[in-house]
C-alpha atoms as a PDB file:
ATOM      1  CA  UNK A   1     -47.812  39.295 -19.512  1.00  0.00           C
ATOM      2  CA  UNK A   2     -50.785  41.272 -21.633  1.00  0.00           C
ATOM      3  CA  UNK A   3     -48.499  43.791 -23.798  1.00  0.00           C
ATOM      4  CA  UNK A   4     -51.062  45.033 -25.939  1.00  0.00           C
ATOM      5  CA  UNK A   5     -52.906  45.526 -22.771  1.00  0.00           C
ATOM      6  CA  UNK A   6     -50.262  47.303 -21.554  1.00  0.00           C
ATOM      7  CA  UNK A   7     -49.679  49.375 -24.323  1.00  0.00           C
ATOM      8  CA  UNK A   8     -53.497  50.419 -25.260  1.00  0.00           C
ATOM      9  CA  UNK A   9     -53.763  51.193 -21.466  1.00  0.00           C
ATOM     10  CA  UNK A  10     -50.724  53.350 -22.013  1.00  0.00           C
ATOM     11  CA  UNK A  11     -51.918  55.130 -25.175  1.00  0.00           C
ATOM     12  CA  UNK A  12     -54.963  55.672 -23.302  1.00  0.00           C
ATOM     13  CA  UNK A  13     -53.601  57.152 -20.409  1.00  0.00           C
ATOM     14  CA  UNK A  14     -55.416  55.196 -18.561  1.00  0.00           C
ATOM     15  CA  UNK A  15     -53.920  54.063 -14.499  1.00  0.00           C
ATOM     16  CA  UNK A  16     -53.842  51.039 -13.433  1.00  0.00           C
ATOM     17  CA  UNK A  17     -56.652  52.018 -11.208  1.00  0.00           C
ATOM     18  CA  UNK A  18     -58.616  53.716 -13.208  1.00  0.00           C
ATOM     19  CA  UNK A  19     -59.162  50.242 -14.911  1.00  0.00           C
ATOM     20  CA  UNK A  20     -59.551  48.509 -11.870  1.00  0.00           C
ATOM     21  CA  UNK A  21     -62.270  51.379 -11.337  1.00  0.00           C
ATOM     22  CA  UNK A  22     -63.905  50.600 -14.799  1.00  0.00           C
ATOM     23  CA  UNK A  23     -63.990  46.866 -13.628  1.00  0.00           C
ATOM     24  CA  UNK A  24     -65.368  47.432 -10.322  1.00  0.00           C
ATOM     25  CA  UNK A  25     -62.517  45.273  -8.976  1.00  0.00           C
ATOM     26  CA  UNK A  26     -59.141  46.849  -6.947  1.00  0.00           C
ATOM     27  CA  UNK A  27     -55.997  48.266  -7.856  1.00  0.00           C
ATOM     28  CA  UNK A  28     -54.331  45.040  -6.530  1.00  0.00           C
ATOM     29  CA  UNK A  29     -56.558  42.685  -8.118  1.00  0.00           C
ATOM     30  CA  UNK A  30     -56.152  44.054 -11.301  1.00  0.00           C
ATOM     31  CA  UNK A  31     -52.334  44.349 -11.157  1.00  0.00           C
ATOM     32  CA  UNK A  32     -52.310  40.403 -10.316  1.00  0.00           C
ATOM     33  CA  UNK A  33     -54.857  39.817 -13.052  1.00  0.00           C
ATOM     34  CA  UNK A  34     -52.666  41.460 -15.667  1.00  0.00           C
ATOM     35  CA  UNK A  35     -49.923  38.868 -14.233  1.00  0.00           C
ATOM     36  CA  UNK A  36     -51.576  36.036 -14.041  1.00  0.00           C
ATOM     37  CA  UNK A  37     -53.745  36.446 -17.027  1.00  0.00           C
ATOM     38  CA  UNK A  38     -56.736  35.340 -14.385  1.00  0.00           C
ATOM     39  CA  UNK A  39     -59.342  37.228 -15.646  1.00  0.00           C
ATOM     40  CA  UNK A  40     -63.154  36.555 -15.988  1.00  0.00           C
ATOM     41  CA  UNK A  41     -65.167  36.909 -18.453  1.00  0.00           C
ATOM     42  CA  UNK A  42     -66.959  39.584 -18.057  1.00  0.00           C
ATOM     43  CA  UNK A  43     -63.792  41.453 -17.444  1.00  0.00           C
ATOM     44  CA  UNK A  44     -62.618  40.595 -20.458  1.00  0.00           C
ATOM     45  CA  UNK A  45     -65.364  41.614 -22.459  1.00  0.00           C
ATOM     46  CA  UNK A  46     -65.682  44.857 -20.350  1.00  0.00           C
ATOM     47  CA  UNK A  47     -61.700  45.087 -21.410  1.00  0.00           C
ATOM     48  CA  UNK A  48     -61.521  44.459 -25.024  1.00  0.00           C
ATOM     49  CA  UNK A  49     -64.720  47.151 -25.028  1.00  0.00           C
ATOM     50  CA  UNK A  50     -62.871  49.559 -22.916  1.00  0.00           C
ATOM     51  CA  UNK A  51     -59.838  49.988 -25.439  1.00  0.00           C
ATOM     52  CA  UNK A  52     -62.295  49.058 -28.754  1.00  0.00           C
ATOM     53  CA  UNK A  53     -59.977  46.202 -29.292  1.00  0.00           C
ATOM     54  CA  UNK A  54     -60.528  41.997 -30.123  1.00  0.00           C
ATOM     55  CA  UNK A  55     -59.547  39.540 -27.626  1.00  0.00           C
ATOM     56  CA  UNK A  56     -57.171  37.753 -30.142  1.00  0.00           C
ATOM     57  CA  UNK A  57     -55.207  41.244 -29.881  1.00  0.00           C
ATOM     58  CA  UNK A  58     -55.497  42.383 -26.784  1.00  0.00           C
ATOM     59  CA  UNK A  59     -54.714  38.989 -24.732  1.00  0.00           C
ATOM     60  CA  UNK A  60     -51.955  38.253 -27.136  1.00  0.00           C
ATOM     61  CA  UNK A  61     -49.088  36.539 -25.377  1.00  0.00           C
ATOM     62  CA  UNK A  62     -46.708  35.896 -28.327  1.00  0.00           C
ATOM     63  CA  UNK A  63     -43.591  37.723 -28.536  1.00  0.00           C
ATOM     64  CA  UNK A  64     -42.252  39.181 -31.314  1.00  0.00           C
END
């Protein structure tokens, strides 16, 4: 849903767990989060600070 999420997490090298780690949520959640786009707030934040990127960017959902 997220591709720049998807792609900074990949340039990152970062697992889908070890952001669910970072977010103190599970594996599971997160993978449903990133399809449902049901995130909070806080994970958010604690998202676009994790990969240094704006929300505008990250949670685009345009495509190209």
């Amino acid at each position: 849903m997220f591709r720049n999420l998807d792609a900074e997490q990949a340039r990152l090298k970062l697992t889908d767990q070890k952001v669910a780690d970072k977010l103190g949520i599970s594996r599971v959640s997160y993978v449903n989060k990133k399809k449902t786009g049901k995130f909070t707030t806080m994970e958010i934040k604690a998202l676009c600070k994790l990969f240094s990127r704006k929300f505008d960017y990250l949670f685009d959902t345009e495509e190209e």
